[in-house]
C-alpha atoms as a PDB file:
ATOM      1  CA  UNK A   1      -7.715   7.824 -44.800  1.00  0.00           C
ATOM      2  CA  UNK A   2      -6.250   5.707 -42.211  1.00  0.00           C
ATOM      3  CA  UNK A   3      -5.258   7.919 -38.872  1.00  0.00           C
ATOM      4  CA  UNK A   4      -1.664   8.381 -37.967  1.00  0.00           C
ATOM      5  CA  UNK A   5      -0.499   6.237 -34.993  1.00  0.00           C
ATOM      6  CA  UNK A   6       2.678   6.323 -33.095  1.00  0.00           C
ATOM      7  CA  UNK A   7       5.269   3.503 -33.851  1.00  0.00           C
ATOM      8  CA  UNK A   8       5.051   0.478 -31.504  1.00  0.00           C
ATOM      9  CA  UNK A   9       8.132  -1.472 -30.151  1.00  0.00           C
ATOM     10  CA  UNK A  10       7.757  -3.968 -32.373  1.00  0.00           C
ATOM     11  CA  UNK A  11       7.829  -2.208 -35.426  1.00  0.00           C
ATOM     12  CA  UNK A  12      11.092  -0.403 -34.418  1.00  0.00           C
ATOM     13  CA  UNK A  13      12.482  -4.004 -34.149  1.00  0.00           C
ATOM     14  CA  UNK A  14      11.034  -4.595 -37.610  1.00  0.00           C
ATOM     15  CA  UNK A  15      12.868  -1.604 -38.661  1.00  0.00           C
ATOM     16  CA  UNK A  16      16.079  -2.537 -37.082  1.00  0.00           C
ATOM     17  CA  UNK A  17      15.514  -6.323 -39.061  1.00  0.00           C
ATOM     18  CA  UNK A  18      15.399  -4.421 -42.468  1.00  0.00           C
ATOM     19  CA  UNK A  19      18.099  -2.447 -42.119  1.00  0.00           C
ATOM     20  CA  UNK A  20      20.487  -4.986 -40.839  1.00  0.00           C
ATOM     21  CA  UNK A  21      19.359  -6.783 -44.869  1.00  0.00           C
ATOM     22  CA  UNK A  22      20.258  -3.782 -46.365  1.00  0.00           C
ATOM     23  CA  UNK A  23      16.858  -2.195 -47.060  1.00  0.00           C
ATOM     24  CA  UNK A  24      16.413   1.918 -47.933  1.00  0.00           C
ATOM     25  CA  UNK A  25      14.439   3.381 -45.675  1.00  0.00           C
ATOM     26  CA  UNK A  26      11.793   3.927 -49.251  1.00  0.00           C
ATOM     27  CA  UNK A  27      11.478  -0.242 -49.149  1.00  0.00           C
ATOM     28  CA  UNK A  28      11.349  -0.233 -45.397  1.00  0.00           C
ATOM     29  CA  UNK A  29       8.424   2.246 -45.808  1.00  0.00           C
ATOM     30  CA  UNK A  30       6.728  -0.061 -48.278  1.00  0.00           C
ATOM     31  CA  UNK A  31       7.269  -3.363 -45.827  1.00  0.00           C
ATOM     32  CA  UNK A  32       5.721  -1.663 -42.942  1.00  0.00           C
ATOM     33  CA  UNK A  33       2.920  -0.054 -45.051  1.00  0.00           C
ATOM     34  CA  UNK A  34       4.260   2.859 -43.264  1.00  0.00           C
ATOM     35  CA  UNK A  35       4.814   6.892 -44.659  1.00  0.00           C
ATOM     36  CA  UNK A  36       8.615   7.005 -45.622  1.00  0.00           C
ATOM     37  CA  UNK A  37       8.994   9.956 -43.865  1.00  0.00           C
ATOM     38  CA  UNK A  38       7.908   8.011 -40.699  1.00  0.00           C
ATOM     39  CA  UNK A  39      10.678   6.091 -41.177  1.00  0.00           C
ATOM     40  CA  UNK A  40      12.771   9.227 -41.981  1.00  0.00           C
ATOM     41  CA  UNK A  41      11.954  11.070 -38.717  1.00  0.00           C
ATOM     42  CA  UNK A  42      12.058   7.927 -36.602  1.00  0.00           C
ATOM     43  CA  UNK A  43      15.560   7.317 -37.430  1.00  0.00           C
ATOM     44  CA  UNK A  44      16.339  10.870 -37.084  1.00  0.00           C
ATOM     45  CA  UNK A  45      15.086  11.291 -33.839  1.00  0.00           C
ATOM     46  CA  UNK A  46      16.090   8.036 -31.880  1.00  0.00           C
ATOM     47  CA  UNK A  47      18.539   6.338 -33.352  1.00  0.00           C
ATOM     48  CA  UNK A  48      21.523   5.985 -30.456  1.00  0.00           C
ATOM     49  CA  UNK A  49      23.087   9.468 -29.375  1.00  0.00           C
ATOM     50  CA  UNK A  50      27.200   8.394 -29.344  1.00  0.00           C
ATOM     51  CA  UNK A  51      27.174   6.180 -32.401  1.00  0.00           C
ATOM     52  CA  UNK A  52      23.865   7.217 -34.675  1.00  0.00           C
ATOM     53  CA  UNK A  53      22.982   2.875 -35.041  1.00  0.00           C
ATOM     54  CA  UNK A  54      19.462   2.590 -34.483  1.00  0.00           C
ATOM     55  CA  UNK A  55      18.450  -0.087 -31.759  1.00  0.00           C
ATOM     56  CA  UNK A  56      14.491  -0.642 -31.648  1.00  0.00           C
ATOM     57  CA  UNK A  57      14.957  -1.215 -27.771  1.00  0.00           C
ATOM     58  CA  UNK A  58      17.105   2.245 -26.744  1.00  0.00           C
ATOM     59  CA  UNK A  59      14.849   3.548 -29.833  1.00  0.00           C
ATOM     60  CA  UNK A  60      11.643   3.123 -27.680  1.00  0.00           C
ATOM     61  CA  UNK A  61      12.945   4.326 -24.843  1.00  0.00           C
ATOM     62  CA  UNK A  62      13.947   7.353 -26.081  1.00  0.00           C
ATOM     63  CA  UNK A  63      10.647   8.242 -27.721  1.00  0.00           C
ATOM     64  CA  UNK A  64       9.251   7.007 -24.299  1.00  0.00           C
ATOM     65  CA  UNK A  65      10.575   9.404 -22.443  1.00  0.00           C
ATOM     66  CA  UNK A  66      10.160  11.835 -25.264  1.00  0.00           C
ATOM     67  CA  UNK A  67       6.113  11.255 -24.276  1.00  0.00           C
ATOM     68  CA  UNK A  68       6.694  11.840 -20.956  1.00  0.00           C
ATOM     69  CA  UNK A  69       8.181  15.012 -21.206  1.00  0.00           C
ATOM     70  CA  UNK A  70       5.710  16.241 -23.301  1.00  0.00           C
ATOM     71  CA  UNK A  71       2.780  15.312 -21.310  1.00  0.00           C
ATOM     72  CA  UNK A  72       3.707  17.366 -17.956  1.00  0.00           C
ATOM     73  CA  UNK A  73       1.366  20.137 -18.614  1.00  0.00           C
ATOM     74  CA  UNK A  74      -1.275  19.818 -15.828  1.00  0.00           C
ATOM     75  CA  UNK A  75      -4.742  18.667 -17.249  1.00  0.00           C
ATOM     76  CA  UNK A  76      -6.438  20.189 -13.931  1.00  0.00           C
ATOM     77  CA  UNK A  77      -7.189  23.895 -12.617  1.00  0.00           C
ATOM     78  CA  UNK A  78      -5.312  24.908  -9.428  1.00  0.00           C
ATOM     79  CA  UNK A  79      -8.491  24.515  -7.767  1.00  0.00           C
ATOM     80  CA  UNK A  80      -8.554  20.195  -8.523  1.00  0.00           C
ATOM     81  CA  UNK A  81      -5.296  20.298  -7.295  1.00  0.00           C
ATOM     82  CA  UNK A  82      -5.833  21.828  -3.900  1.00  0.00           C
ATOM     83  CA  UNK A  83      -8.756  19.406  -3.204  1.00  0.00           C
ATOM     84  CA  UNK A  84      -6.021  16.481  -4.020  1.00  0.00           C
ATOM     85  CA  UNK A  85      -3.614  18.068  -1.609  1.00  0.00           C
ATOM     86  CA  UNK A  86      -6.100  18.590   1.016  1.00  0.00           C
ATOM     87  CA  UNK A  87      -6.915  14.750   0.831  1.00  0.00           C
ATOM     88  CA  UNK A  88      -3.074  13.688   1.073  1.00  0.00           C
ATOM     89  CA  UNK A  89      -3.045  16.270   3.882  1.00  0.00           C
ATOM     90  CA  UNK A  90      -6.276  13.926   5.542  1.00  0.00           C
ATOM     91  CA  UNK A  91      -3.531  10.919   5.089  1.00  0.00           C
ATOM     92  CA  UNK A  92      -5.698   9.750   2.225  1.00  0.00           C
ATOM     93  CA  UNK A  93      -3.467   7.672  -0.515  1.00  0.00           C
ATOM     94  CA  UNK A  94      -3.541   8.294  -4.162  1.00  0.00           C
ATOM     95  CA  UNK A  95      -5.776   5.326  -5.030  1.00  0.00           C
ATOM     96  CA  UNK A  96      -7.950   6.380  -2.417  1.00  0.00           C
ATOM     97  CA  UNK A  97      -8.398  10.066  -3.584  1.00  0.00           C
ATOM     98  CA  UNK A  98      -8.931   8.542  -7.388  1.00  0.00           C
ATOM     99  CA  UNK A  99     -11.512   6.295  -6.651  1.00  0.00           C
ATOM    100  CA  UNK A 100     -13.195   8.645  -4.149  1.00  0.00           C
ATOM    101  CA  UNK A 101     -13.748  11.206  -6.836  1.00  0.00           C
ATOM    102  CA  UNK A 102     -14.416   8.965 -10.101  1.00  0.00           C
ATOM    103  CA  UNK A 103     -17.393   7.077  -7.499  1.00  0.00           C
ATOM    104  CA  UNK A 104     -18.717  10.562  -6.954  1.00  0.00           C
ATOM    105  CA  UNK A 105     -19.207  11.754 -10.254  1.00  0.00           C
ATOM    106  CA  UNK A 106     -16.948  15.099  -8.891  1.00  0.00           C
ATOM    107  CA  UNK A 107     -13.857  14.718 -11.958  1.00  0.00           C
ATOM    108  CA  UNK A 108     -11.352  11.933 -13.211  1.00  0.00           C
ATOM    109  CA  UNK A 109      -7.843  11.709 -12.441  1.00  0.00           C
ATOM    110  CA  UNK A 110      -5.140   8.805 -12.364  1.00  0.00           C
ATOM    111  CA  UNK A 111      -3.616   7.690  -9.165  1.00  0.00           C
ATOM    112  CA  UNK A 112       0.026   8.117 -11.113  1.00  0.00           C
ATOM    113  CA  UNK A 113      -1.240  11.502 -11.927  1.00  0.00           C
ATOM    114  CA  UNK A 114      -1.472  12.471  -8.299  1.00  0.00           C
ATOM    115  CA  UNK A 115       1.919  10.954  -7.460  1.00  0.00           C
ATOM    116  CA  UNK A 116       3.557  12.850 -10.378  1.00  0.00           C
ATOM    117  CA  UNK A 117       2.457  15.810  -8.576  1.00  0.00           C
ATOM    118  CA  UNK A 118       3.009  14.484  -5.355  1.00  0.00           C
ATOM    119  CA  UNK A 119       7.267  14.057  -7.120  1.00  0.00           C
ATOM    120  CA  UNK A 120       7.057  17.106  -8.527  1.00  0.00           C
ATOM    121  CA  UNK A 121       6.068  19.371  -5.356  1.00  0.00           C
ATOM    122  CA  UNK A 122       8.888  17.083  -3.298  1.00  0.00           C
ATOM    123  CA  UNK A 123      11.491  18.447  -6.071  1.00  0.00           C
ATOM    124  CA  UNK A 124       9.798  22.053  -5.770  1.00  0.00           C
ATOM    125  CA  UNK A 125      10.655  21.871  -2.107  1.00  0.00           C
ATOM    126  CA  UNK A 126       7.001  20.846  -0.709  1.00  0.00           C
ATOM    127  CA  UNK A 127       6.182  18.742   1.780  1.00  0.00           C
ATOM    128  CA  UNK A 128       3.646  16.558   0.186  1.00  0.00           C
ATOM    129  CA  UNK A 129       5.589  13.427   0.403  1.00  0.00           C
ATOM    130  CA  UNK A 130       5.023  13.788   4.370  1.00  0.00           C
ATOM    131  CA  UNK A 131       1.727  12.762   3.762  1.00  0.00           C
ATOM    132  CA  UNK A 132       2.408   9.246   2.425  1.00  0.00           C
ATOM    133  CA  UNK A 133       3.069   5.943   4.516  1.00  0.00           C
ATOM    134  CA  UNK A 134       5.716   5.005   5.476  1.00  0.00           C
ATOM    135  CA  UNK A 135       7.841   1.794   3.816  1.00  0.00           C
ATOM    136  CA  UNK A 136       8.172  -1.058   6.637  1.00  0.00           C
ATOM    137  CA  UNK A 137      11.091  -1.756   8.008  1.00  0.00           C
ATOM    138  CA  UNK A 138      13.351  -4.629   6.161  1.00  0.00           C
ATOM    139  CA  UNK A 139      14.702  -7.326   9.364  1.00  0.00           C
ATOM    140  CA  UNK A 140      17.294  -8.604   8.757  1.00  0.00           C
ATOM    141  CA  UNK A 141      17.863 -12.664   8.464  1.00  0.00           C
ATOM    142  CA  UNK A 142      19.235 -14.239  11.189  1.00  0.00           C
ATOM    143  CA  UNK A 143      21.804 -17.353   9.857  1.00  0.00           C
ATOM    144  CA  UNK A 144      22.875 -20.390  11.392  1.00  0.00           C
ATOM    145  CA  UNK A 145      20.708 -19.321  14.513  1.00  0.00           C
ATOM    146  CA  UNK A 146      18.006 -21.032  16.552  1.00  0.00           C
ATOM    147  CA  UNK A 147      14.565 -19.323  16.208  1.00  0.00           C
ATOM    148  CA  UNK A 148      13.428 -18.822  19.738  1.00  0.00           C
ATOM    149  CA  UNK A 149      11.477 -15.399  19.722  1.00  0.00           C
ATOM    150  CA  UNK A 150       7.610 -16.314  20.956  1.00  0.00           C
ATOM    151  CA  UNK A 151       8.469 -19.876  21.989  1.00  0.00           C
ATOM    152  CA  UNK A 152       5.596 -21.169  24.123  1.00  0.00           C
ATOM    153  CA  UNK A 153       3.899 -24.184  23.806  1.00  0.00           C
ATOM    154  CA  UNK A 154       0.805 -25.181  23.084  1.00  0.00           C
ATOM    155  CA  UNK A 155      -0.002 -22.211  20.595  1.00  0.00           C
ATOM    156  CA  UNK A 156      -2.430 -22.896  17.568  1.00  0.00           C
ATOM    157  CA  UNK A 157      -0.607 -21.869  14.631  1.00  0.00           C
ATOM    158  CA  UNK A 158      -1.766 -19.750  11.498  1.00  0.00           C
ATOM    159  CA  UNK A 159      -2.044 -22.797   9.381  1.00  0.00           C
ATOM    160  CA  UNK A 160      -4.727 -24.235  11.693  1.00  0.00           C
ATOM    161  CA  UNK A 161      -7.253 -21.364  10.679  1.00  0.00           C
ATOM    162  CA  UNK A 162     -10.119 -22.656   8.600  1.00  0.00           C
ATOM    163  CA  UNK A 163     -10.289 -21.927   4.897  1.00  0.00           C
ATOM    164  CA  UNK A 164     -13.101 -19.149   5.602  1.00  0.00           C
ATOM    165  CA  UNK A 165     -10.917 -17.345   7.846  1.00  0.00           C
ATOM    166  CA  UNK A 166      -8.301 -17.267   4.706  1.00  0.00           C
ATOM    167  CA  UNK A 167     -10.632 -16.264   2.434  1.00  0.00           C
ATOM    168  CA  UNK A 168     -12.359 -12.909   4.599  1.00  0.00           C
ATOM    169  CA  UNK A 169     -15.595 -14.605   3.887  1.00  0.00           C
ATOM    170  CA  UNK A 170     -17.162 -13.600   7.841  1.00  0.00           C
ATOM    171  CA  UNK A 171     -16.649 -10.886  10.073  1.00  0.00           C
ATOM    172  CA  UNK A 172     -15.107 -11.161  12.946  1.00  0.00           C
ATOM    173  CA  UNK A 173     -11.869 -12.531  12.520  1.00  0.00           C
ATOM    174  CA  UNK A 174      -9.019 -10.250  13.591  1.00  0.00           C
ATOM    175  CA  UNK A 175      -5.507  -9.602  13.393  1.00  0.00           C
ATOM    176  CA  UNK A 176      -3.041  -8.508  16.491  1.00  0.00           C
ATOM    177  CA  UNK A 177      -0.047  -6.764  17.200  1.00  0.00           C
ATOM    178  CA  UNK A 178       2.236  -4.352  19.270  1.00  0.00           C
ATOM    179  CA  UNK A 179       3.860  -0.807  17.580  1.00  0.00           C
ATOM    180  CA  UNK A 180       6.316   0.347  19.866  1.00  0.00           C
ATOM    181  CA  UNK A 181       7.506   3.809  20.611  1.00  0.00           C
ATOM    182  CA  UNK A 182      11.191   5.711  21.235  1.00  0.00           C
ATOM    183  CA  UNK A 183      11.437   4.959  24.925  1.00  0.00           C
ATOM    184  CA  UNK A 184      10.677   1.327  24.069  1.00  0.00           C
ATOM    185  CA  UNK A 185       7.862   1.081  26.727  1.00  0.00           C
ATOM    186  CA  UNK A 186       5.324   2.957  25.719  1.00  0.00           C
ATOM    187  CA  UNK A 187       3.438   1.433  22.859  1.00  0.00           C
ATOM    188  CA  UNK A 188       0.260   0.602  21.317  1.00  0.00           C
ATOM    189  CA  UNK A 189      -1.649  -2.940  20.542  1.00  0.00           C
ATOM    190  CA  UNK A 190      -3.350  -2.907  16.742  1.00  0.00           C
ATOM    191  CA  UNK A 191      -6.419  -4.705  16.355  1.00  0.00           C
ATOM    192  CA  UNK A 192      -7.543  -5.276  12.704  1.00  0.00           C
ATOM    193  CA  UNK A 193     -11.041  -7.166  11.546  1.00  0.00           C
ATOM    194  CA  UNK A 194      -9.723  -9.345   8.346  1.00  0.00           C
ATOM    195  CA  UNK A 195     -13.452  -8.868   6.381  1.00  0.00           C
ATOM    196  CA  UNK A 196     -13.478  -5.280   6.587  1.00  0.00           C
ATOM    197  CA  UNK A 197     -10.643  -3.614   7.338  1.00  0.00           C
ATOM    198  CA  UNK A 198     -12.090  -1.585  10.770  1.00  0.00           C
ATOM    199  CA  UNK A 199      -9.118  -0.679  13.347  1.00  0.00           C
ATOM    200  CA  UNK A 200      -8.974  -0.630  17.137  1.00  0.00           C
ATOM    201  CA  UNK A 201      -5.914   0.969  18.623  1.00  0.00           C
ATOM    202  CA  UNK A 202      -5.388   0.585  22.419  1.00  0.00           C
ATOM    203  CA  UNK A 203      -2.383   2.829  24.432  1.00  0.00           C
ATOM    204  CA  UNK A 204      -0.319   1.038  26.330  1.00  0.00           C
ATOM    205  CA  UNK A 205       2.204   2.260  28.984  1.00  0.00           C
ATOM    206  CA  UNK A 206       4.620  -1.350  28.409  1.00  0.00           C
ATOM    207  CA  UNK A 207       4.733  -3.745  26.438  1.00  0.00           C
ATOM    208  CA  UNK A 208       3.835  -6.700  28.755  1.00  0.00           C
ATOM    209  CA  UNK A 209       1.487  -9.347  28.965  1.00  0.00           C
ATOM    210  CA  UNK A 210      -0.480  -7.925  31.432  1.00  0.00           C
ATOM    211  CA  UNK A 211      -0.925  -4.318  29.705  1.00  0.00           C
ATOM    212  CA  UNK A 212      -2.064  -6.356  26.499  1.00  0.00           C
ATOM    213  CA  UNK A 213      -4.153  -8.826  28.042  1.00  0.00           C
ATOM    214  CA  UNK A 214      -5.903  -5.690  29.806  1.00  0.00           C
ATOM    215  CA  UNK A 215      -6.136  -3.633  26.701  1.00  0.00           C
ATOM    216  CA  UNK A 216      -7.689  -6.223  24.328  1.00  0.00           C
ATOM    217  CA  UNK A 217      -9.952  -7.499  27.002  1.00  0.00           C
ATOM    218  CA  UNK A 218     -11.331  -3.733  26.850  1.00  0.00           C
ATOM    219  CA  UNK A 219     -11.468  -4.064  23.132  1.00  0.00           C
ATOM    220  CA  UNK A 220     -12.992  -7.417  22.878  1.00  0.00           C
ATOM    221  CA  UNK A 221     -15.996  -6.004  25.691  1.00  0.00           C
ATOM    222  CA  UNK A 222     -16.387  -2.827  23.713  1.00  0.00           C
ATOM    223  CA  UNK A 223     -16.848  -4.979  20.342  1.00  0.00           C
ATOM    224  CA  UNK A 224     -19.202  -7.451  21.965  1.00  0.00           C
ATOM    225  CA  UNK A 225     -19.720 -10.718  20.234  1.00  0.00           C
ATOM    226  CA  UNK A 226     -17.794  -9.474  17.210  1.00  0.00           C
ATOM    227  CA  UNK A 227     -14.518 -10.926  17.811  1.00  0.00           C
ATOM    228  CA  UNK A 228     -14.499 -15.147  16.976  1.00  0.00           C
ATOM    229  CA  UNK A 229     -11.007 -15.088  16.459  1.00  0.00           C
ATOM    230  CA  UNK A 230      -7.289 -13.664  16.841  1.00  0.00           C
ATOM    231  CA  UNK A 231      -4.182 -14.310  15.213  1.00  0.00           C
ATOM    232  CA  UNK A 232      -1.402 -12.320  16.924  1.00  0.00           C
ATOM    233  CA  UNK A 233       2.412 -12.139  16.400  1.00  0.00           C
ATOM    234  CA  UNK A 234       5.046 -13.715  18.501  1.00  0.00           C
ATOM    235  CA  UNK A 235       5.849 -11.195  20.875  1.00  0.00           C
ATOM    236  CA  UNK A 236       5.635 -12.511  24.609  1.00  0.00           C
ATOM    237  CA  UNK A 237       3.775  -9.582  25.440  1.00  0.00           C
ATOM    238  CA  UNK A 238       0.767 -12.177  23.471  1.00  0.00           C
ATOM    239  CA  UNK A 239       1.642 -14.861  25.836  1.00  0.00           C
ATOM    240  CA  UNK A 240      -0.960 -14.704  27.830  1.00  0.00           C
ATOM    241  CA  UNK A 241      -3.523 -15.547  25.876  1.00  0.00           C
ATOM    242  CA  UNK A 242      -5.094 -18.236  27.419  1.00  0.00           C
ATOM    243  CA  UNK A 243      -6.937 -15.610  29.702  1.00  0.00           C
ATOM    244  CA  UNK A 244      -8.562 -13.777  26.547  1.00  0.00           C
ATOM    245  CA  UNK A 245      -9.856 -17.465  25.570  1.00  0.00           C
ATOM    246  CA  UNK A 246     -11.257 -18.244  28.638  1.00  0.00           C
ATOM    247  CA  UNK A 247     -12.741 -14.588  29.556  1.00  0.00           C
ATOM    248  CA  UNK A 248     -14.445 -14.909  25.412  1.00  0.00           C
ATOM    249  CA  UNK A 249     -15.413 -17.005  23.195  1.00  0.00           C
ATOM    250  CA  UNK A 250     -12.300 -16.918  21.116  1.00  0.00           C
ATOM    251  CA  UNK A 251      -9.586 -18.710  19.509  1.00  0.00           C
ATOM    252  CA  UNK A 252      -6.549 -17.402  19.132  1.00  0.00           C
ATOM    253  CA  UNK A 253      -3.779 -18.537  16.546  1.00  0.00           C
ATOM    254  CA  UNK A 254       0.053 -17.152  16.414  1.00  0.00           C
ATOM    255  CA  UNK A 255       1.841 -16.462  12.873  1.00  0.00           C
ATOM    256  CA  UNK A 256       5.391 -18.295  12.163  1.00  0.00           C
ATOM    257  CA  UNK A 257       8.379 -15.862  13.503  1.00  0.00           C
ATOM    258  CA  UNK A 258       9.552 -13.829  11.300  1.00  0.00           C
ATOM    259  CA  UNK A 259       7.066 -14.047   9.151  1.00  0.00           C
ATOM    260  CA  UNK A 260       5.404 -10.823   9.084  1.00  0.00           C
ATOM    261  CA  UNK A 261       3.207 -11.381   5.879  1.00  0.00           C
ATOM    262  CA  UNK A 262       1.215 -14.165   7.119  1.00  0.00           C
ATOM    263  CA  UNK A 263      -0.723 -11.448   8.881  1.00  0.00           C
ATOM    264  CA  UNK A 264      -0.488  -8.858   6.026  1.00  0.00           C
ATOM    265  CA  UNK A 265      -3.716  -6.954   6.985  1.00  0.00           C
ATOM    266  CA  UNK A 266      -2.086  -5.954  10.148  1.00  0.00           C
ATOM    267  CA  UNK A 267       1.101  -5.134   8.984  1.00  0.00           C
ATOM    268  CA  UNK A 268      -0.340  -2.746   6.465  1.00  0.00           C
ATOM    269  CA  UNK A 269      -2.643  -1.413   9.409  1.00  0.00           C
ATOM    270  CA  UNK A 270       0.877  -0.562  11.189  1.00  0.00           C
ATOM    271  CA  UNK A 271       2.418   1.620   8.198  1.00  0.00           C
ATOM    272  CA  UNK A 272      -0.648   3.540   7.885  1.00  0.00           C
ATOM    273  CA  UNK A 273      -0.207   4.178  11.358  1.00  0.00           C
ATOM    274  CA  UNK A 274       3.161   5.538  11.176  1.00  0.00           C
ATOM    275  CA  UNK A 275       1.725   8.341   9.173  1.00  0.00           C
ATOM    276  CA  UNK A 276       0.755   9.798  12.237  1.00  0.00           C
ATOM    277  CA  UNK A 277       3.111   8.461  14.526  1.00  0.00           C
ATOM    278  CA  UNK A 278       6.467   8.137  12.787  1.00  0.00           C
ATOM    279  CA  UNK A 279       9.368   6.520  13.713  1.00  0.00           C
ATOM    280  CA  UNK A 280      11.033   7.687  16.463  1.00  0.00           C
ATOM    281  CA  UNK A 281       8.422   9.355  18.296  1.00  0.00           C
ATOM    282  CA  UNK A 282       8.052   8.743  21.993  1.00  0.00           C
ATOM    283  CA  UNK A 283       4.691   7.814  22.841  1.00  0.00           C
ATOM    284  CA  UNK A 284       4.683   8.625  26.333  1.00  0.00           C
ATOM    285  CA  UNK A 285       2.410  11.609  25.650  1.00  0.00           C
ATOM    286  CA  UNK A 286      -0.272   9.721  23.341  1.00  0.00           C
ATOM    287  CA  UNK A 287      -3.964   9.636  25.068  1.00  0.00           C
ATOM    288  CA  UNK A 288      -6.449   6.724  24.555  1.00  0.00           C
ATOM    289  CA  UNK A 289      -8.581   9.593  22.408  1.00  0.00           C
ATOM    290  CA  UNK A 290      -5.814  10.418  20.028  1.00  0.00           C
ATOM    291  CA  UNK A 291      -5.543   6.391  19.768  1.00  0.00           C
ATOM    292  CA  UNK A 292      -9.821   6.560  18.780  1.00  0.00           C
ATOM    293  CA  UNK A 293      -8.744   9.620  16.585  1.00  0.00           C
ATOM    294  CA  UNK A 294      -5.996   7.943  14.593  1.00  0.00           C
ATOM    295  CA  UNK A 295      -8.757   4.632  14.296  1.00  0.00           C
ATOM    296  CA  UNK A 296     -11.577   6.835  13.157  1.00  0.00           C
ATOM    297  CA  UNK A 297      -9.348   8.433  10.386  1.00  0.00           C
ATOM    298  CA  UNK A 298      -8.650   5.818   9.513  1.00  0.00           C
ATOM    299  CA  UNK A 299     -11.883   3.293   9.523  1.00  0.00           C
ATOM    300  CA  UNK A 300     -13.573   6.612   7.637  1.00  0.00           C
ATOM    301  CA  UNK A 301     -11.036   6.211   4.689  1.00  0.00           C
ATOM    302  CA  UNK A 302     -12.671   4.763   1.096  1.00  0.00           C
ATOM    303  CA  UNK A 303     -10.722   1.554   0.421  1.00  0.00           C
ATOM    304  CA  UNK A 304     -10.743   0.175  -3.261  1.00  0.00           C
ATOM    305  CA  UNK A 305     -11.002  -3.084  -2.145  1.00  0.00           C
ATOM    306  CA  UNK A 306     -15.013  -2.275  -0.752  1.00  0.00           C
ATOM    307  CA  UNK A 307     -15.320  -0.031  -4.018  1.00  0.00           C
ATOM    308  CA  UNK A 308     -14.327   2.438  -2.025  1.00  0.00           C
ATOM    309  CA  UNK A 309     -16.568   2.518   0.626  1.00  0.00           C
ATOM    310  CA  UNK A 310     -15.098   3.002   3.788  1.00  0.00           C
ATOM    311  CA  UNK A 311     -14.372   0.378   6.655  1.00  0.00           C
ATOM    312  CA  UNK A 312     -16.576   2.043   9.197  1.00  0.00           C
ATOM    313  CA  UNK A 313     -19.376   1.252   6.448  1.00  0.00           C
ATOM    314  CA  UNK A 314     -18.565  -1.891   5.797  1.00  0.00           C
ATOM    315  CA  UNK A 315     -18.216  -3.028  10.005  1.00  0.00           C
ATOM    316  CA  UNK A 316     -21.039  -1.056  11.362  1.00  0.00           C
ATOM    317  CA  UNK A 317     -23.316  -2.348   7.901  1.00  0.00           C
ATOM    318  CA  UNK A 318     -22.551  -5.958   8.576  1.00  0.00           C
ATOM    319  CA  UNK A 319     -24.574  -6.354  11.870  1.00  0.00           C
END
């Protein structure tokens, strides 16, 4: 005996089909090699609320949704859940916490499970939702306007990078960039290696070129012989650059304005870090050892990409 399966969408457009010829739903049965009361119930149950027509498309949606609903009952214990919540609490994402657990043999569960629950405790009130990162900010497009912003000549630009630099085939190869605060002087620089994903976050007390130049100098001494190259964004505060070149051996490259996604690895660096340092927030206060606090948490984080190994790993392994 064959086992029962539910309907698929195309054999609710195959119904729809035969009953537009005129077909009884005992000879639609018999086309589809289907139980007439299959045919019975599916017409009963999702054929179109104000009219009663049955359409295979609203038909699959309702019995879709019908699913859904059906499937909320938790498949884990209260105790499953509170080590998920714990992670999102740790700034961990749902693909993170997933992976993490199915690698270590603990238990199974779906990354849409844990943002079902993450929905559901938002509509319950919670505060779970905190935990995620934050969207980037959409810019808005300048028209009939002359690009100036990070206008100074002589800048290598990201299309000069050699194909093993595209392709995160070395360590060593980094990513650069400013996140400023309320008070729009206090600020931080974001350093990202490409390969592996490790952070460096430097205060700053202004956004300048000198502050920068300082702070990744400091960075680039600290990570001794593993920076080969930097691609930074636009900002003046970058503009002195030249100095980094000739105090290390590294080139440096700039990304087109406006063009945040040429240096995607960064940008995604920055909206993890507005998980702990949202919008809005002044950072006059922020220490250099809440900087290396926010770094570790995040460097020790599993990342799918490394089969969820962390960054730290990864960076520290590749010596």
């Amino acid at each position: 005996m064959n086992k029962y399966h539910q309907l698929t969408r195309e054999e609710r457009y195959s119904i729809t089909g035969l009953q537009r010829v005129g077909l009884s739903q005992a000879e639609i049965a018999r086309q589809m090699g289907r139980s007439p009361s299959t045919i019975s119930r599916e017409l009963r149950r999702n054929s179109t609320t104000h009219d009663g027509r049955y359409r295979a498309e609203k038909a699959h949606k309702y019995a879709s949704a019908r699913r859904r609903r059906a499937r909320r009952r938790s498949w884990f214990s209260p105790a499953q859940w509170q080590t998920v919540e714990s992670l999102l609490r740790q700034k961990w994402s749902p693909e993170q916490i997933s992976g993490s657990l199915r690698a270590s043999g603990a238990w199974n569960i779906s990354h849409e499970a844990i943002y079902r629950h993450i929905l559901r405790d938002k509509k319950a009130g919670g505060s779970l939702f905190k935990c995620m990162r934050i969207m980037p900010k959409l810019r808005r497009k300048r028209y009939n306007s002359k690009d100036s912003r990070g206008v100074l000549a002589g800048k290598r630009h990201i299309s000069e990078r050699s194909e093993d630099i595209e392709q995160r085939l070395q360590v060593g190869h980094w990513e650069g960039d400013t996140v400023i605060g309320q008070d729009k002087h206090h600020c931080i620089l974001t350093l990202l290696e490409r390969k592996t994903g490790y952070a460096v976050i430097k205060k700053l007390s202004a956004r300048t070129t000198e502050q920068v130049t300082r702070a990744a100098s400091l960075a680039l001494t600290e990570q001794a012989g593993r920076f080969h190259t930097l691609t930074l964004d636009n900002g003046t505060e970058f503009h002195d650059y030249k100095t980094l070149e000739a105090r290390f051996p590294l080139t440096c490259y700039f990304a087109t304005p406006y063009h945040s996604w040429e240096r995607g690895a960064n940008e995604n660096l920055n909206g993890l870090i507005r998980q702990y340092l949202p919008k809005g927030i002044c950072m006059s206060t922020l220490t250099q050892k809440q900087c290396d606090w926010i770094a570790n948490e995040l460097n020790t984080r599993p990342r799918k990409r490394h089969q969820f190994k962390t960054p730290k790993e990864i960076y520290h392994g590749s010596k």
